[in-house]
Every structure is written in structure tokens, then in C-alpha cells.
Protein backbone atom coordinates (compact mmCIF):
# COMPACT_ATOMS: atom_id res chain seq x y z
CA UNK A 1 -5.67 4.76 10.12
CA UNK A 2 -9.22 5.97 10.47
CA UNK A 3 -9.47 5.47 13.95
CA UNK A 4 -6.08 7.74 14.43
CA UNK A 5 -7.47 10.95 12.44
CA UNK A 6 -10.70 10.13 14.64
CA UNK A 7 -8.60 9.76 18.21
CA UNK A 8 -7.30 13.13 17.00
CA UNK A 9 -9.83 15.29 16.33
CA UNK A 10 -11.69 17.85 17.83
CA UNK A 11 -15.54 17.93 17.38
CA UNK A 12 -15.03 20.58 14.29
CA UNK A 13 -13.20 18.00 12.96
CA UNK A 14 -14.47 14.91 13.90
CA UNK A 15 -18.22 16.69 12.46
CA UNK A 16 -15.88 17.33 9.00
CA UNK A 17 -15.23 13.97 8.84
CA UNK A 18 -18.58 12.43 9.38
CA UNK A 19 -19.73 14.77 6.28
CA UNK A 20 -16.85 13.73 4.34
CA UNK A 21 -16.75 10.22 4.70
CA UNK A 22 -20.59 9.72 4.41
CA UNK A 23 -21.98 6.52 2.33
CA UNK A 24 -18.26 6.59 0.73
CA UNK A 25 -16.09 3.38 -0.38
CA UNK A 26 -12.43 5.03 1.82
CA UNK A 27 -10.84 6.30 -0.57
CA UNK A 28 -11.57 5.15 -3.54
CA UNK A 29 -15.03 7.39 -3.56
CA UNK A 30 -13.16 10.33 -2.23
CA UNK A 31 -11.44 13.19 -4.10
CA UNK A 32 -7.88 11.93 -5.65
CA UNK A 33 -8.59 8.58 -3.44
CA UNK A 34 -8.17 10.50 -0.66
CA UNK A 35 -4.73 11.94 -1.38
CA UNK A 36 -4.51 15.55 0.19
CA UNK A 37 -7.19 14.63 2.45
CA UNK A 38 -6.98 12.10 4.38
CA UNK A 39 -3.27 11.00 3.06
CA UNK A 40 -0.06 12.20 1.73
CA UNK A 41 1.63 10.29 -1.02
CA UNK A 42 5.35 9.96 -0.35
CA UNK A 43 8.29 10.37 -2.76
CA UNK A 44 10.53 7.91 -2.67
CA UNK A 45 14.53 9.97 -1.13
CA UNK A 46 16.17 7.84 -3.78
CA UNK A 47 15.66 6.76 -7.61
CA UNK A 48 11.92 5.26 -7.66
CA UNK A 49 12.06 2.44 -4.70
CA UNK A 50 11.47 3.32 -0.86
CA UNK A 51 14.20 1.48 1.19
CA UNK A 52 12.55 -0.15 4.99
CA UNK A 53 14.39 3.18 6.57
CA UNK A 54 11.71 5.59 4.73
CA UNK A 55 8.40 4.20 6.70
CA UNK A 56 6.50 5.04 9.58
CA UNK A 57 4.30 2.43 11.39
CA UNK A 58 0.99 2.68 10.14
CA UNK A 59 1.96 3.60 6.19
CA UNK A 60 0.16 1.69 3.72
CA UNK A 61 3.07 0.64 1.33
CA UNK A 62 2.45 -0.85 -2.42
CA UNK A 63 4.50 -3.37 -3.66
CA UNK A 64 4.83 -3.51 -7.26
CA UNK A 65 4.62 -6.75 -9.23
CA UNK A 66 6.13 -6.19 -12.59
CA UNK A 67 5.21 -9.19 -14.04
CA UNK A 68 1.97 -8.33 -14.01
CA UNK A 69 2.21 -6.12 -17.53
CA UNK A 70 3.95 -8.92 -19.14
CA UNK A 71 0.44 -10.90 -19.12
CA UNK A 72 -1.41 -10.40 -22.25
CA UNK A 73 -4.59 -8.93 -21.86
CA UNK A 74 -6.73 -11.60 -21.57
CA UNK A 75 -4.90 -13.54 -19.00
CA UNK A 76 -4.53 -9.52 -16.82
CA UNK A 77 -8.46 -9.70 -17.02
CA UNK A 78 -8.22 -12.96 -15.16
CA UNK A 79 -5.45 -12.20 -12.62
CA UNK A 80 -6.72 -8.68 -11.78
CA UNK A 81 -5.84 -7.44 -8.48
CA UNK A 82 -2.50 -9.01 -9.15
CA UNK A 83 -0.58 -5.89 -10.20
CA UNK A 84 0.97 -5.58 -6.72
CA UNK A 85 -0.78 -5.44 -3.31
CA UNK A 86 -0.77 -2.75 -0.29
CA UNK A 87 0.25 -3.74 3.25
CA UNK A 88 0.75 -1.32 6.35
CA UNK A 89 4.16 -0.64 7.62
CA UNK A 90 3.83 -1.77 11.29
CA UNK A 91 7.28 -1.14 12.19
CA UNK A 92 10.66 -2.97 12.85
CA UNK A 93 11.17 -4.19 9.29
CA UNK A 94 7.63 -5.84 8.83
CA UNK A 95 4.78 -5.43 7.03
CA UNK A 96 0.94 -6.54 7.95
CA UNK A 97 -1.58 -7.69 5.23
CA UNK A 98 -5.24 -6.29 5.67
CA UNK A 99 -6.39 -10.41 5.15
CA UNK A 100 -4.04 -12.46 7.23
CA UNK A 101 -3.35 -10.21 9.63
CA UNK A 102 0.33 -11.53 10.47
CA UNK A 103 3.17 -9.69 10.83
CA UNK A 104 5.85 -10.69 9.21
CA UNK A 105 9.14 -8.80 7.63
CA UNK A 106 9.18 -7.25 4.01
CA UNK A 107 11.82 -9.83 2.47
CA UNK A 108 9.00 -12.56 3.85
CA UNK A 109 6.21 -11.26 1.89
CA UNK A 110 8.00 -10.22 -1.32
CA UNK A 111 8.44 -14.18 -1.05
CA UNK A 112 4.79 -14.49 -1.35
CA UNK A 113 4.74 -12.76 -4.72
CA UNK A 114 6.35 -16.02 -6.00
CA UNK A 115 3.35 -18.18 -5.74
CA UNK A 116 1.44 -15.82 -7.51
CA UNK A 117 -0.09 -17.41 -11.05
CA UNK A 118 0.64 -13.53 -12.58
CA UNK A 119 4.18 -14.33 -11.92
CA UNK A 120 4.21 -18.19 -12.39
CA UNK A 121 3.02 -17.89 -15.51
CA UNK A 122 5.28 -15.18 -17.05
CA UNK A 123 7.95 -17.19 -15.34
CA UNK A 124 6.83 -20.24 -17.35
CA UNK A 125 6.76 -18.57 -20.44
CA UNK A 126 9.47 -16.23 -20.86
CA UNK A 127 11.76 -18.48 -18.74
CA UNK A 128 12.45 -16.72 -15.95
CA UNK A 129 12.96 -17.47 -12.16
CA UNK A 130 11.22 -14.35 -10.27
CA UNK A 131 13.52 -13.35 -7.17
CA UNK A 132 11.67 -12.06 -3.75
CA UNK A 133 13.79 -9.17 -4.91
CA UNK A 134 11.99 -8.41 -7.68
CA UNK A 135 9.22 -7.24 -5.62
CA UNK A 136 9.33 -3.66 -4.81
CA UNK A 137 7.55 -0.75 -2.47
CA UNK A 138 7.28 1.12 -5.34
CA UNK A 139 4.22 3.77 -3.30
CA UNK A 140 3.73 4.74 0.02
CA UNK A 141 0.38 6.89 1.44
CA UNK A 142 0.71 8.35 5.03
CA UNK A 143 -1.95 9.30 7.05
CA UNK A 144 -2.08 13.16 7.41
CA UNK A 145 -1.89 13.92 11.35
CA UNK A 146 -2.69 17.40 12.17
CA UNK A 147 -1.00 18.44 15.24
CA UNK A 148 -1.63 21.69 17.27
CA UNK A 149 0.87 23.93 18.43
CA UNK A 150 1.09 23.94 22.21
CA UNK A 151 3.27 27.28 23.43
């Protein structure tokens, strides 16, 4: 997403950036995580869940694991980074995760959320059987593309 603002920019631009993004963890170490600066955060047309039809390749979508808050405290300490996990749209129904680097289509890695132990073990004790379904985009962050008029 970086490398799209950079292919972009004009040396004003690309000399804001260097300033900006200097000895930073992107976003996390940048104003609002970088929303408003580097991203826009989406609204979702309908209710709270983005449907495939809402992304752009290149999003970074977050889907939500809800079983996550039904973990007492103790066991969310130990399963942290288990509330839900960001992927980038890359188009055509699928999804791409930053680690694996495979594409493969949204209903395919909502199934992935199922051999989570967040969800295996809320499963266990409250007796439930998690559904791929279950697994919602729930945020979406766009890169912000500045585009010049031509006339």
C-alpha cells in the first residue's frame, strides 16, 4: 500500500512522507493509526458487515472473531492477537494474508477461524459449533490516493 502512495507522489510529497513515516511502527506509531493520513476507514453501505461487493483490491479488511470476548480474561491474555485478523482485498472474491501469502476466497479463510483455540475452546465450553459464517469483515481501511486533476 506503501509502495502505491510512493509510485504516486511527487517529490513534495514523496519528501512529506519520508518526514512522516520516519523511525515509525506503520501505523500504529502514527496519528489515529494512520487513519486520515495515510487511510480512510470505510463504513460499512449496510447494517455493520461489508458484503465482497464493497472492496477494492488492495483494502486491508478485518475480520471479526466474536468468540474471542467470550474467553475469560485469563485465557484472552493467552490467545491475544486472536480477536480477528486483517487480510488485503486482492480482488475477485479473495483475500491475501500478510504471512502465507496465498490467495484464496473469503468463505476459505473464514474457514480458518475454526481451528483457532479462541474459538475451539468457547466452542467446547458453551457447546457450540462455530460456522465459517460466523466470521465477519466487520472494518475496512483504504489507502488514500490523491489524484490530480488533468483539464
Amino acid at each position: 500500500m506503501l509502495k502505491g502512495l510512493i509510485d504516486v507522489a511527487d517529490a513534495k510529497q514523496l519528501s512529506q512522507l519520508d518526514e512522516m513515516l520516519r523511525r515509525k511502527v506503520i501505523p500504529n506509531d502514527l496519528p489515529h493509526q494512520g487513519i486520515g493520513t495515510l487511510f480512510e476507514k470505510l463504513d460499512p453501505k449496510k447494517g455493520q458487515i461489508f458484503q465482497a461487493d464493497e472492496f477494492l483490491p488492495g483494502d486491508e479488511v478485518w475480520f471479526d472473531n466474536p468468540y474471542f470476548d467470550r474467553l475469560s480474561t485469563k485465557l484472552q491474555s493467552r490467545y491475544r492477537g486472536q480477536e480477528g485478523h486483517h487480510v488485503f482485498y486482492i480482488g475477485g472474491g479473495k483475500v491475501m494474508d500478510m504471512y502465507s501469502r496465498l490467495p484464496i476466497s473469503i468463505e476459505q479463510f473464514r474457514e480458518t477461524f475454526l481451528r483457532w483455540g479462541s474459538v475451539t475452546i468457547v466452542a467446547r465450553e458453551e457447546h457450540r459449533e462455530p460456522q465459517a459464517a460466523d466470521f465477519q469483515i466487520k472494518a475496512v481501511r483504504r489507502v488514500i490516493v490523491k489524484r490530480e486533476r488533468r483539464d
